[in-house]
C-alpha atoms as a PDB file:
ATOM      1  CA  UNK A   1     -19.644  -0.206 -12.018  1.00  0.00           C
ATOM      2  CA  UNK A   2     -22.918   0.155 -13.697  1.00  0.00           C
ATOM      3  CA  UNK A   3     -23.877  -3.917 -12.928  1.00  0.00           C
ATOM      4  CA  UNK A   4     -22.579  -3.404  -9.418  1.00  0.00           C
ATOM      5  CA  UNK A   5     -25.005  -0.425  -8.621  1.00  0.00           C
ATOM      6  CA  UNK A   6     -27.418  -1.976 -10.153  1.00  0.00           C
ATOM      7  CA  UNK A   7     -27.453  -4.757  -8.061  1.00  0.00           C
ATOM      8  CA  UNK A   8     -26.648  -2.901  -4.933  1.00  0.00           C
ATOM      9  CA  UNK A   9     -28.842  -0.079  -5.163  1.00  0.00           C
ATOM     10  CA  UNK A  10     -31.205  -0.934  -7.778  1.00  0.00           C
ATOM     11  CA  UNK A  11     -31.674   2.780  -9.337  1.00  0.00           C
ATOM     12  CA  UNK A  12     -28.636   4.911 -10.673  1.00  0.00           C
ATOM     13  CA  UNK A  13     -27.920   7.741 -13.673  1.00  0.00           C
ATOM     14  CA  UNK A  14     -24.525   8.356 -14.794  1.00  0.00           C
ATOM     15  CA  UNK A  15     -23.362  11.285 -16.731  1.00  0.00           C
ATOM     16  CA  UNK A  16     -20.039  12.201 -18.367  1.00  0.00           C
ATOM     17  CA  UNK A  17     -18.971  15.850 -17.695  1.00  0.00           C
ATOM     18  CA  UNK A  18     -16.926  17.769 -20.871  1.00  0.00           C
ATOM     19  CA  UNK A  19     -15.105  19.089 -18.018  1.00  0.00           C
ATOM     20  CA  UNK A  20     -14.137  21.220 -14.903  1.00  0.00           C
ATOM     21  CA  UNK A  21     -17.340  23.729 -15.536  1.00  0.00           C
ATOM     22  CA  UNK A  22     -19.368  21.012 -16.950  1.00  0.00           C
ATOM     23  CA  UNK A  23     -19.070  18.610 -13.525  1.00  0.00           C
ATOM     24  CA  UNK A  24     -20.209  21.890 -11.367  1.00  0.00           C
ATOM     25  CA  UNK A  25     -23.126  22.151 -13.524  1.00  0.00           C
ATOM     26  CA  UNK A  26     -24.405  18.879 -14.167  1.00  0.00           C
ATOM     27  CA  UNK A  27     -23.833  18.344 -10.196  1.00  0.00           C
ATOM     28  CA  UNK A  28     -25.924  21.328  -9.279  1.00  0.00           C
ATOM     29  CA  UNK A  29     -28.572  19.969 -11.905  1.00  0.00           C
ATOM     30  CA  UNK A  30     -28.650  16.632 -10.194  1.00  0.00           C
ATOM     31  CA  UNK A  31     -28.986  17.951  -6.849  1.00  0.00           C
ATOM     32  CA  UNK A  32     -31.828  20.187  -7.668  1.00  0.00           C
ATOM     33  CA  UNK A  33     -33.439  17.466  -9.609  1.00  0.00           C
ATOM     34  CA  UNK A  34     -33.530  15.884  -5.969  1.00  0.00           C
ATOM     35  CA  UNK A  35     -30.980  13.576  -6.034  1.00  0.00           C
ATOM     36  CA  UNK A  36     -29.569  12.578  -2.773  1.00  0.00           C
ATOM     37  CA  UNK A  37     -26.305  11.066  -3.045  1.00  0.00           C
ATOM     38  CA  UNK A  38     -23.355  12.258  -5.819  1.00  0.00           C
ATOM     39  CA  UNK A  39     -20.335  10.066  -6.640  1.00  0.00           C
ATOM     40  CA  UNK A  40     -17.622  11.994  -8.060  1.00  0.00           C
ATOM     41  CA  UNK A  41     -15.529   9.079 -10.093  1.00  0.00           C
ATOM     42  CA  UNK A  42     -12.060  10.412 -10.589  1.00  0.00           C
ATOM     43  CA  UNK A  43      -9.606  11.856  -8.655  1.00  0.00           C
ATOM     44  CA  UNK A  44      -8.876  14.866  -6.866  1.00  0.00           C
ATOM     45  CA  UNK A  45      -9.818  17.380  -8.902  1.00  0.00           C
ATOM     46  CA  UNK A  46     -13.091  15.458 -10.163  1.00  0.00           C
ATOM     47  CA  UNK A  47     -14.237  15.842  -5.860  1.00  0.00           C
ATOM     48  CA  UNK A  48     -13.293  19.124  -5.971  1.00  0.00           C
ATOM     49  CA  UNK A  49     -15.415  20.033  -9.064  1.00  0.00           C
ATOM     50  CA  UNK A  50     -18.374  17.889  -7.627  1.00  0.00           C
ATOM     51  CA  UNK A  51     -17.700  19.689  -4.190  1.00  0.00           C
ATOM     52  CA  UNK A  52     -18.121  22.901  -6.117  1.00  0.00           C
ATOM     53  CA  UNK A  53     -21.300  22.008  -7.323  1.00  0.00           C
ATOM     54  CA  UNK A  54     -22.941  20.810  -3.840  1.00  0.00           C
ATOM     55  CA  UNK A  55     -22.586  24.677  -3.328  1.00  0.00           C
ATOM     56  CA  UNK A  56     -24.583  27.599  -5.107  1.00  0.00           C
ATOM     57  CA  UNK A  57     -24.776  31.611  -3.972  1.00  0.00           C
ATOM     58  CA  UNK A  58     -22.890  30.389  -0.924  1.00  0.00           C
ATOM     59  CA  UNK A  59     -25.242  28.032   0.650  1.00  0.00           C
ATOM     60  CA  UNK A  60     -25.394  24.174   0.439  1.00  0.00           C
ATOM     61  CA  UNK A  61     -28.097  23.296  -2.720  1.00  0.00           C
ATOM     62  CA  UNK A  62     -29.668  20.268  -0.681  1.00  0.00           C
ATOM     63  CA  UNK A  63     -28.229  19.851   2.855  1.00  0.00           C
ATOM     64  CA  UNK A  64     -28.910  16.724   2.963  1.00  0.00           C
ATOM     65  CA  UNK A  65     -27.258  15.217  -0.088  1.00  0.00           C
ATOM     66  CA  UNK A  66     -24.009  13.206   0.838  1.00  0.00           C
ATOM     67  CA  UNK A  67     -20.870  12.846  -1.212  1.00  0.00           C
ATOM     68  CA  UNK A  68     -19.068   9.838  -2.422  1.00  0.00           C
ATOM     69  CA  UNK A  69     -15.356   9.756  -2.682  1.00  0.00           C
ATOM     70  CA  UNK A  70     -13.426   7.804  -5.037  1.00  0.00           C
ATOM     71  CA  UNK A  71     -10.274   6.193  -5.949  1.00  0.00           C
ATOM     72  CA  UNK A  72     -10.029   7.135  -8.945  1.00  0.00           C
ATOM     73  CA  UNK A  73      -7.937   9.204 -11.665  1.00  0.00           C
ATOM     74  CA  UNK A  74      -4.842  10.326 -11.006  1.00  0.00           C
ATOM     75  CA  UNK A  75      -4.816  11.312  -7.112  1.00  0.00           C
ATOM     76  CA  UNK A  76      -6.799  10.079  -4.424  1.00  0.00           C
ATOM     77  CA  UNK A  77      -5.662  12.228  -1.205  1.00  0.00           C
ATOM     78  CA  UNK A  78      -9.091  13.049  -0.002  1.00  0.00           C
ATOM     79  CA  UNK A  79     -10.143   9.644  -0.636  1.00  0.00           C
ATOM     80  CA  UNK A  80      -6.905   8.099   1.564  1.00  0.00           C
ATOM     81  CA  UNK A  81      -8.272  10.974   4.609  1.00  0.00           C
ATOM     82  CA  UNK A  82     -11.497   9.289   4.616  1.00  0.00           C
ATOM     83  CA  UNK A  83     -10.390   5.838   4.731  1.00  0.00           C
ATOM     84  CA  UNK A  84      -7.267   6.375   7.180  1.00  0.00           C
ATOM     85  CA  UNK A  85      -8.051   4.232   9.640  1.00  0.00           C
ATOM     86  CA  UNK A  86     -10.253   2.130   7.646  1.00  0.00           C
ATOM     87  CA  UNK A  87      -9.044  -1.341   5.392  1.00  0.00           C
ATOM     88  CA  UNK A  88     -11.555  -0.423   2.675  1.00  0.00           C
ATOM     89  CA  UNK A  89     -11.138  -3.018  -0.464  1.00  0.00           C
ATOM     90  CA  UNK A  90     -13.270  -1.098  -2.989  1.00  0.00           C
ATOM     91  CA  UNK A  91     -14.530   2.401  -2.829  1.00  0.00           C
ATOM     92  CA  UNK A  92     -17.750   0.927  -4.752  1.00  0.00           C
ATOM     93  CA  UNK A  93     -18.821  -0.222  -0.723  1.00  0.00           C
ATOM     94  CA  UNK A  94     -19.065   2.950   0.168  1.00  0.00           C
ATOM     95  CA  UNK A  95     -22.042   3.566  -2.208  1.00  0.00           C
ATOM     96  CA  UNK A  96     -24.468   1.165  -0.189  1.00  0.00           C
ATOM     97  CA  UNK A  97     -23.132   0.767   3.231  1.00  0.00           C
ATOM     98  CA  UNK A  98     -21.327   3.467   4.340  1.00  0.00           C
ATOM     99  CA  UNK A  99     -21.375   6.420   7.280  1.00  0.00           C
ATOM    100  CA  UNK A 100     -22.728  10.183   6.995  1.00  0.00           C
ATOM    101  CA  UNK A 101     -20.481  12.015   8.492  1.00  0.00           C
ATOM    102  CA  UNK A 102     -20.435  16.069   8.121  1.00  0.00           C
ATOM    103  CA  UNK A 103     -17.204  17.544   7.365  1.00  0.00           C
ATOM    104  CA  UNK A 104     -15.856  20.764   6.845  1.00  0.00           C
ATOM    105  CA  UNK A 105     -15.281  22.917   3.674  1.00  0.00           C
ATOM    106  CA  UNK A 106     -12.496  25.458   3.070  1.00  0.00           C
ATOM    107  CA  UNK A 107     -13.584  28.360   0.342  1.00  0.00           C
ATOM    108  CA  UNK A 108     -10.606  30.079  -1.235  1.00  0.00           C
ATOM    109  CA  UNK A 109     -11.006  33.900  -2.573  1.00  0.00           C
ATOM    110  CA  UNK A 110      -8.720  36.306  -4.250  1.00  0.00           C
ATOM    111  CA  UNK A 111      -7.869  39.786  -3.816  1.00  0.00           C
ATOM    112  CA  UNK A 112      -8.273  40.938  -7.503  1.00  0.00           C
ATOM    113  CA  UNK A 113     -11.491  38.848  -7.868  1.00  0.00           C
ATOM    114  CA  UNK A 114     -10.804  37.934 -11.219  1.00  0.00           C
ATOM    115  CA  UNK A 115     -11.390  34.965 -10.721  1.00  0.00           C
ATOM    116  CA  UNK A 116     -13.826  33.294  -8.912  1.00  0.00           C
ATOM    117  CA  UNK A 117     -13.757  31.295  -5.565  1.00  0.00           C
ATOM    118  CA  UNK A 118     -13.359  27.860  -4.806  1.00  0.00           C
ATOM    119  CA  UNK A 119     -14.637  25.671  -2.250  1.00  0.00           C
ATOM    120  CA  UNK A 120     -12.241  23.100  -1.789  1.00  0.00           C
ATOM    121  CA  UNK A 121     -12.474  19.681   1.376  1.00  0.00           C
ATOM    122  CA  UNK A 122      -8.233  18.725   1.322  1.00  0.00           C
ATOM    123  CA  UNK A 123      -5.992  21.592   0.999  1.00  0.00           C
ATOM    124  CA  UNK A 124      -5.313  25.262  -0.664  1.00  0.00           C
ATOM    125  CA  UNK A 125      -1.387  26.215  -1.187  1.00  0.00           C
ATOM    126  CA  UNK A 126       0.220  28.693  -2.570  1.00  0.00           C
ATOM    127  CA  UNK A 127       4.257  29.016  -3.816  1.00  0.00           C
ATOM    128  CA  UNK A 128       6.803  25.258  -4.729  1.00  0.00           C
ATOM    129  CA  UNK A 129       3.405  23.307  -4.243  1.00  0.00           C
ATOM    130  CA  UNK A 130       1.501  25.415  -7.455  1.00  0.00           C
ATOM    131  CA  UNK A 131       4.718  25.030  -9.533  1.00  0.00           C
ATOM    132  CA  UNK A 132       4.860  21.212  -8.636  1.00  0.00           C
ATOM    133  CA  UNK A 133       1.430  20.906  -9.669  1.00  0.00           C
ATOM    134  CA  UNK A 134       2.186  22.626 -13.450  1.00  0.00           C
ATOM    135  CA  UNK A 135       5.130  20.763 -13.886  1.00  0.00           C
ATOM    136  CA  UNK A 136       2.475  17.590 -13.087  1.00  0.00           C
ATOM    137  CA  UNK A 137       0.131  18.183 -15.532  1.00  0.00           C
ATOM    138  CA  UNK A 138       3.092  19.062 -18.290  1.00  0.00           C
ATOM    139  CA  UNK A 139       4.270  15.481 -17.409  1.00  0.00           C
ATOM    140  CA  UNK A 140       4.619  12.447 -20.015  1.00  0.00           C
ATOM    141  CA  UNK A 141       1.886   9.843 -19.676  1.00  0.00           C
ATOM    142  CA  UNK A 142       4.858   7.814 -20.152  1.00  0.00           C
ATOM    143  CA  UNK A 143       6.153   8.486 -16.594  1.00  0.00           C
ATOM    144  CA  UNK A 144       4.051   6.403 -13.960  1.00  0.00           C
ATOM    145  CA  UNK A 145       1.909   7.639 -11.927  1.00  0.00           C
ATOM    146  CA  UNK A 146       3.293   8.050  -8.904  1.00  0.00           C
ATOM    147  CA  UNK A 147       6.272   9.571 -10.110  1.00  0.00           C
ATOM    148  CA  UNK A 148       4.078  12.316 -11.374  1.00  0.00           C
ATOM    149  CA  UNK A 149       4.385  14.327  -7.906  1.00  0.00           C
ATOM    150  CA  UNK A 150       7.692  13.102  -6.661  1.00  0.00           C
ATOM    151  CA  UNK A 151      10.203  13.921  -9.472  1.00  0.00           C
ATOM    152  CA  UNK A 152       8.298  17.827 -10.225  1.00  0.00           C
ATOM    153  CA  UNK A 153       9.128  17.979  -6.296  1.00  0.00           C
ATOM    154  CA  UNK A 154      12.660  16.667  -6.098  1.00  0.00           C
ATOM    155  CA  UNK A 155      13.475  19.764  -9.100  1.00  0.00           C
ATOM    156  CA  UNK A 156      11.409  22.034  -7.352  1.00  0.00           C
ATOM    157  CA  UNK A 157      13.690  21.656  -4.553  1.00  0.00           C
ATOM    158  CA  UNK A 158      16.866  23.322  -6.267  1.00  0.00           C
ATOM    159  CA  UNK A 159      15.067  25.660  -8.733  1.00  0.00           C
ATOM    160  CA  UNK A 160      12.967  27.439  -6.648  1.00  0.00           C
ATOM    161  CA  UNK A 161      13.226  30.597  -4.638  1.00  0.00           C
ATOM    162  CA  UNK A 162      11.774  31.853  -1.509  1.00  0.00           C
ATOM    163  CA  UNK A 163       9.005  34.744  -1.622  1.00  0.00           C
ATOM    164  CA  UNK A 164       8.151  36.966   1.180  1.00  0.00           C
ATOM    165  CA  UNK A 165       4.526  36.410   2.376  1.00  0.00           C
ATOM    166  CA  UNK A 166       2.357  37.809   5.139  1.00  0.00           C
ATOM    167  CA  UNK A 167       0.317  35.301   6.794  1.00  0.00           C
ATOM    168  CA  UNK A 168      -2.798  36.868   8.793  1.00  0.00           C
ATOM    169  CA  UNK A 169      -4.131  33.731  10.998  1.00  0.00           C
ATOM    170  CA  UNK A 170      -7.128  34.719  13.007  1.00  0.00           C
ATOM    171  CA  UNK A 171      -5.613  37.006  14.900  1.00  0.00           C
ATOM    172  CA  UNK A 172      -2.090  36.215  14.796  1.00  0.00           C
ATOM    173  CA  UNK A 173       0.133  37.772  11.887  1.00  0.00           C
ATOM    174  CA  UNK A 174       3.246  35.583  10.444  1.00  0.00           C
ATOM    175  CA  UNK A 175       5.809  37.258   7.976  1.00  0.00           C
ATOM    176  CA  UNK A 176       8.371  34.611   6.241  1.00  0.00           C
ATOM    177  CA  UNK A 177      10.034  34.466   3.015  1.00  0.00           C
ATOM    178  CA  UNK A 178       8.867  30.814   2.049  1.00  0.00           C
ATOM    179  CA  UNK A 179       9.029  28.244  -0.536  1.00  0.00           C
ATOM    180  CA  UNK A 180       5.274  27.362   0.591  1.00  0.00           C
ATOM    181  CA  UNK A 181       2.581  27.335   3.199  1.00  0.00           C
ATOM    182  CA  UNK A 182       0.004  24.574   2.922  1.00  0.00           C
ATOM    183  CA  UNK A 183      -3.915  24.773   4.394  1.00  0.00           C
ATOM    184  CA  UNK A 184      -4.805  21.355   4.983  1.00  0.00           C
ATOM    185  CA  UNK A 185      -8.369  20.148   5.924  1.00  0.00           C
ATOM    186  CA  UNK A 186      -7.488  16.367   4.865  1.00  0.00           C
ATOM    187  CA  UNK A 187      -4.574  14.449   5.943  1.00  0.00           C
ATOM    188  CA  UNK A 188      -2.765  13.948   2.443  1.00  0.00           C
ATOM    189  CA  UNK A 189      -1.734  15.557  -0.896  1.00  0.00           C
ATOM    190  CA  UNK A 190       0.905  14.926  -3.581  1.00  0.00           C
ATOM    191  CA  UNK A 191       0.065  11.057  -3.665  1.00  0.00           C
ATOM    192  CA  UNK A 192       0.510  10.759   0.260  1.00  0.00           C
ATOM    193  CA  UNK A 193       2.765  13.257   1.222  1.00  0.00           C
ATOM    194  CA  UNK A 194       1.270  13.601   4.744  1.00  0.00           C
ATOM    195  CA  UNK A 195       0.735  17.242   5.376  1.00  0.00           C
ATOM    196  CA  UNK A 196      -2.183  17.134   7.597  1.00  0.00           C
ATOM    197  CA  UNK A 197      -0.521  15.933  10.502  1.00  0.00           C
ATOM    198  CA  UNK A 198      -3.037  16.581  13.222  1.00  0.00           C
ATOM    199  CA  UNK A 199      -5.751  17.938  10.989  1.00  0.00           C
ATOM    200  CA  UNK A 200      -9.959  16.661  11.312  1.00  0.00           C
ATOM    201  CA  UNK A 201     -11.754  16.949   8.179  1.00  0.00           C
ATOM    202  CA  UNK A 202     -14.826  17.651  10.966  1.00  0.00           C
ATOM    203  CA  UNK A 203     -13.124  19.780  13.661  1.00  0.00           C
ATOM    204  CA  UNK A 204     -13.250  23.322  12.411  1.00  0.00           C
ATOM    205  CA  UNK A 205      -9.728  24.547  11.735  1.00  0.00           C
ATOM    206  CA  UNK A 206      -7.244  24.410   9.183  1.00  0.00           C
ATOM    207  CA  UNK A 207      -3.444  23.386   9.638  1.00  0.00           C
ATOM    208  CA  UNK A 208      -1.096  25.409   8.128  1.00  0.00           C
ATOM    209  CA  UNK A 209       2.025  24.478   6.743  1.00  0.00           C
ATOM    210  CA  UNK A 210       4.825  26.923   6.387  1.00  0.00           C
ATOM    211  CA  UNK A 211       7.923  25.898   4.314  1.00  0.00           C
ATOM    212  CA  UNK A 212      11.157  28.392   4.292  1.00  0.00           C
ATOM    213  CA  UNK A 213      14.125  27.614   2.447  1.00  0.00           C
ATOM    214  CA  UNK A 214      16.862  25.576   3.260  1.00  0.00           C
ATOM    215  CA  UNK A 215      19.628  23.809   1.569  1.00  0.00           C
ATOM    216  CA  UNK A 216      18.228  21.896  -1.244  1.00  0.00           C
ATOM    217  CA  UNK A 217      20.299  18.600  -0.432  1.00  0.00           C
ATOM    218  CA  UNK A 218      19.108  18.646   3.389  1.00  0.00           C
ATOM    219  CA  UNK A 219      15.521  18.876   1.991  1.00  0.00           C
ATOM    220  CA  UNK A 220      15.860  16.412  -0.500  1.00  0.00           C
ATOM    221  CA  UNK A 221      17.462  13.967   2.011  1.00  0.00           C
ATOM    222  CA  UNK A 222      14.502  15.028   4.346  1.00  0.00           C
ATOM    223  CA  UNK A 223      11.673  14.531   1.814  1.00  0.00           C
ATOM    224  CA  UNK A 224      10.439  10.901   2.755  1.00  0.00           C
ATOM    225  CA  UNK A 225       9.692  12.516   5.818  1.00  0.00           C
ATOM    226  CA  UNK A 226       6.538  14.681   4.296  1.00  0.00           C
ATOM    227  CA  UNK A 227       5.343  11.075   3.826  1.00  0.00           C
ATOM    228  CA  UNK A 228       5.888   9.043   6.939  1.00  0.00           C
ATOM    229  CA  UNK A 229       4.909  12.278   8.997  1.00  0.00           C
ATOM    230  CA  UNK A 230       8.335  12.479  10.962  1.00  0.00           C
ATOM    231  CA  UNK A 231       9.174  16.574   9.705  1.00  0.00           C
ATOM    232  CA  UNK A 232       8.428  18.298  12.754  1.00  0.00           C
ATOM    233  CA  UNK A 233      12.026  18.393  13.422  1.00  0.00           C
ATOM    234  CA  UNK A 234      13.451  19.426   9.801  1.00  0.00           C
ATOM    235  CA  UNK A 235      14.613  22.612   9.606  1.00  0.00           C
ATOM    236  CA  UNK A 236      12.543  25.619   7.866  1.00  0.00           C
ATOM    237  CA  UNK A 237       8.773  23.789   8.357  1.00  0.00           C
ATOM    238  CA  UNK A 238       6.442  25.539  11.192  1.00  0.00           C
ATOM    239  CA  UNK A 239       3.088  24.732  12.147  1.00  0.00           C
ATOM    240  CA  UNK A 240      -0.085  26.846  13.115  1.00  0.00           C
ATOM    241  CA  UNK A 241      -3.872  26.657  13.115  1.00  0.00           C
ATOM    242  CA  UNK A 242      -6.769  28.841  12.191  1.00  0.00           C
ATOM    243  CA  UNK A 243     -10.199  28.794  11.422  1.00  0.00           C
ATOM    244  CA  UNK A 244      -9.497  32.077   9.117  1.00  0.00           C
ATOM    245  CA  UNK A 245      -6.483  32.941   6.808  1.00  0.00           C
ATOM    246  CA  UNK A 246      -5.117  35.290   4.137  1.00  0.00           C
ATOM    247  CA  UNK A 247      -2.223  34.789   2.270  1.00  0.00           C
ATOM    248  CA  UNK A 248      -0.208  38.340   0.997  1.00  0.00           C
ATOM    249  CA  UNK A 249       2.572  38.628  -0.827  1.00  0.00           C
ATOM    250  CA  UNK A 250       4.771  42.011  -2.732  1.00  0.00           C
ATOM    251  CA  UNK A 251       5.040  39.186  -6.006  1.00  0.00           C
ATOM    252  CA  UNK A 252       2.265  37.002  -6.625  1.00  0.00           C
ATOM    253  CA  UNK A 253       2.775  33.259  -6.157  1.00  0.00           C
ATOM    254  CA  UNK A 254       0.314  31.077  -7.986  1.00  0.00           C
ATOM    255  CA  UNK A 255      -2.036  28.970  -6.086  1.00  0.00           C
ATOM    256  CA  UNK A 256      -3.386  25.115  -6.080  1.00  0.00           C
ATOM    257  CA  UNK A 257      -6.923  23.819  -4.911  1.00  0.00           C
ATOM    258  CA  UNK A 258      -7.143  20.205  -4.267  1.00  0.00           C
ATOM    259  CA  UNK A 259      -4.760  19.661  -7.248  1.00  0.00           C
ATOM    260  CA  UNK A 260      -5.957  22.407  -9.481  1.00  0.00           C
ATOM    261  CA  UNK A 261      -4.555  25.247 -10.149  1.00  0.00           C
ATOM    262  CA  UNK A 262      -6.431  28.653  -9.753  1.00  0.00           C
ATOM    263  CA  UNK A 263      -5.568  32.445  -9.129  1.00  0.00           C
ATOM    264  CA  UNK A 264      -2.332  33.873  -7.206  1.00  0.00           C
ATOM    265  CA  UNK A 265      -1.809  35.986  -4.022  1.00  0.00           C
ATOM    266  CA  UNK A 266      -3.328  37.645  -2.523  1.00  0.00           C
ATOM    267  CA  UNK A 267      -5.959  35.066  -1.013  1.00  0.00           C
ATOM    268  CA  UNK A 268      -8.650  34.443   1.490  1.00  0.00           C
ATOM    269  CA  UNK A 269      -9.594  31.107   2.978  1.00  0.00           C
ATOM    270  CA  UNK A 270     -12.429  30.896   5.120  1.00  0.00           C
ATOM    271  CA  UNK A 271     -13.770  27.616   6.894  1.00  0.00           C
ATOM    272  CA  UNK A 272     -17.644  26.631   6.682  1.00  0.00           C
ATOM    273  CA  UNK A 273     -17.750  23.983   9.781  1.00  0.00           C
ATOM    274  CA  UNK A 274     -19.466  20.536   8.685  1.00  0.00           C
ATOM    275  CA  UNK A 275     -20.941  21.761   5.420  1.00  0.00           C
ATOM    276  CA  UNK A 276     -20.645  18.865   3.247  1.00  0.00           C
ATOM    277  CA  UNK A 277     -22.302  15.303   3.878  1.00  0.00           C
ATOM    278  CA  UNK A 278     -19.792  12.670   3.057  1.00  0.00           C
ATOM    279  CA  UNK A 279     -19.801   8.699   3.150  1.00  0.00           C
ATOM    280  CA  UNK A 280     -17.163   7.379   5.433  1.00  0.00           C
ATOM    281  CA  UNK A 281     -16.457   3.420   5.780  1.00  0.00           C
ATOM    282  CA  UNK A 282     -18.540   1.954   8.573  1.00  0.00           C
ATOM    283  CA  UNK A 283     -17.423   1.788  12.336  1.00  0.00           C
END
């Protein structure tokens, strides 16, 4: 990477974060510092930390910093969203010739505020899709890496129990017991499950997935379908869309953020229309 940058751009720092905290704060650092453009190399959650740190007290630190996206780490769901419709062959292009494109951010905030909240540019869940995502990071190295979503799912699908949730959607309110609703502002999560069916990352709503229970062995039989896109018609998933959400629920269900998990019900998710600068492929 370094001799490719160097040769494409000429003039580039690199720094290694400790961590989650330590990416936010070396990005905000950077950005202050007046650098323009960020690459976050990793996966998910690496763009989701570096996302964080574009952001400070609310407000963008330098509007008019962009953001590249990787394929790196373990995940790369935001990275797929951007290059949909695009035959990318290294994300290393995208450095040097490449398309600003705004896109929007979702922020996620809890009830209790104990903890505190997240800005986040795929999707938020709450319920089966937190527990997947713990059972992920609990995984063997040994098992490969795109197993690492699938088999947590395919167990998920007979151990887990619906929880009643109120779901306030601008101004329309939804009460289900569910195994888990999904807020999508990219296309794909879970290593391509494609939950973002109709979803722009630039057009100012989120689409919400809503997952009830069903019979474990219909869902199982029915789970390719989350990846080709063909589950409209399965049994126990609803759509909606919203530029404004909370998420309520008697029992807490634990929550995920591009990946990550965070806090539990009850939550807030609030849209900030094209906030972020991000490098897409060019037309």
């Amino acid at each position: 990477m370094e001799k490719y940058f160097q040769s494409a751009i000429g003039s580039f720092e690199y720094v290694l974060p400790e961590g989650r905290d330590d990416a936010i704060r070396l990005t905000r650092e950077s950005l202050k510092e007046g650098f323009n453009r960020i690459i976050a190399v990793g996966g998910d959650g690496t763009v989701n930390a570096v996302v964080n740190g574009f952001f400070e007290n609310g407000k963008p630190i330098n509007s008019g910093a962009s953001l590249v996206v990787t394929r790196e780490g373990s995940g790369w769901d935001y990275y797929s969203s951007i290059t949909k419709y695009k035959n990318t062959r290294n994300w290393m292009e995208l450095v040097a010739d490449s398309e600003v494109r705004a896109v929007d951010v979702g922020y996620a905030s809890y009830g209790d505020h104990a903890m505190a909240g997240q800005y986040f540019v795929n999707m938020a869940s709450i319920g089966l899709t937190a527990e997947i995502v713990e059972k992920k990071e609990k995984a063997s190295d040994l098992i490969h890496i795109n197993l690492r979503y699938i088999l947590p799912t395919m167990i998920g699908l007979f151990e887990a129990h619906p929880k009643e949730v109120e779901i306030v959607m601008d101004k329309e309110t939804v009460r289900r017991e569910v195994l888990a609703v999904t807020v999508s502002k990219g296309s794909y999560a879970g290593n391509g499950m494609n939950f973002g069916l109709n979803v722009a990352l630039d057009d100012g709503r989120f689409e919400i997935t809503v997952i009830e229970k069903s019979n474990p062995f219909y869902m199982l039989y029915s789970l390719g379908k989350l990846f080709t896109g063909n589950y409209l018609s399965v049994r126990g998933i609803s759509k909606y869309s919203a530029k404004r959400l909370e998420l309520r629920a008697p029992k807490p269900l634990g929550s995920e953020i591009d990946g990550e998990l965070y806090g539990s019900t009850d939550m807030m998710i609030d849209l900030l229309p094209k906030a972020l600068n991000v490098c897409f492929p060019m037309k």
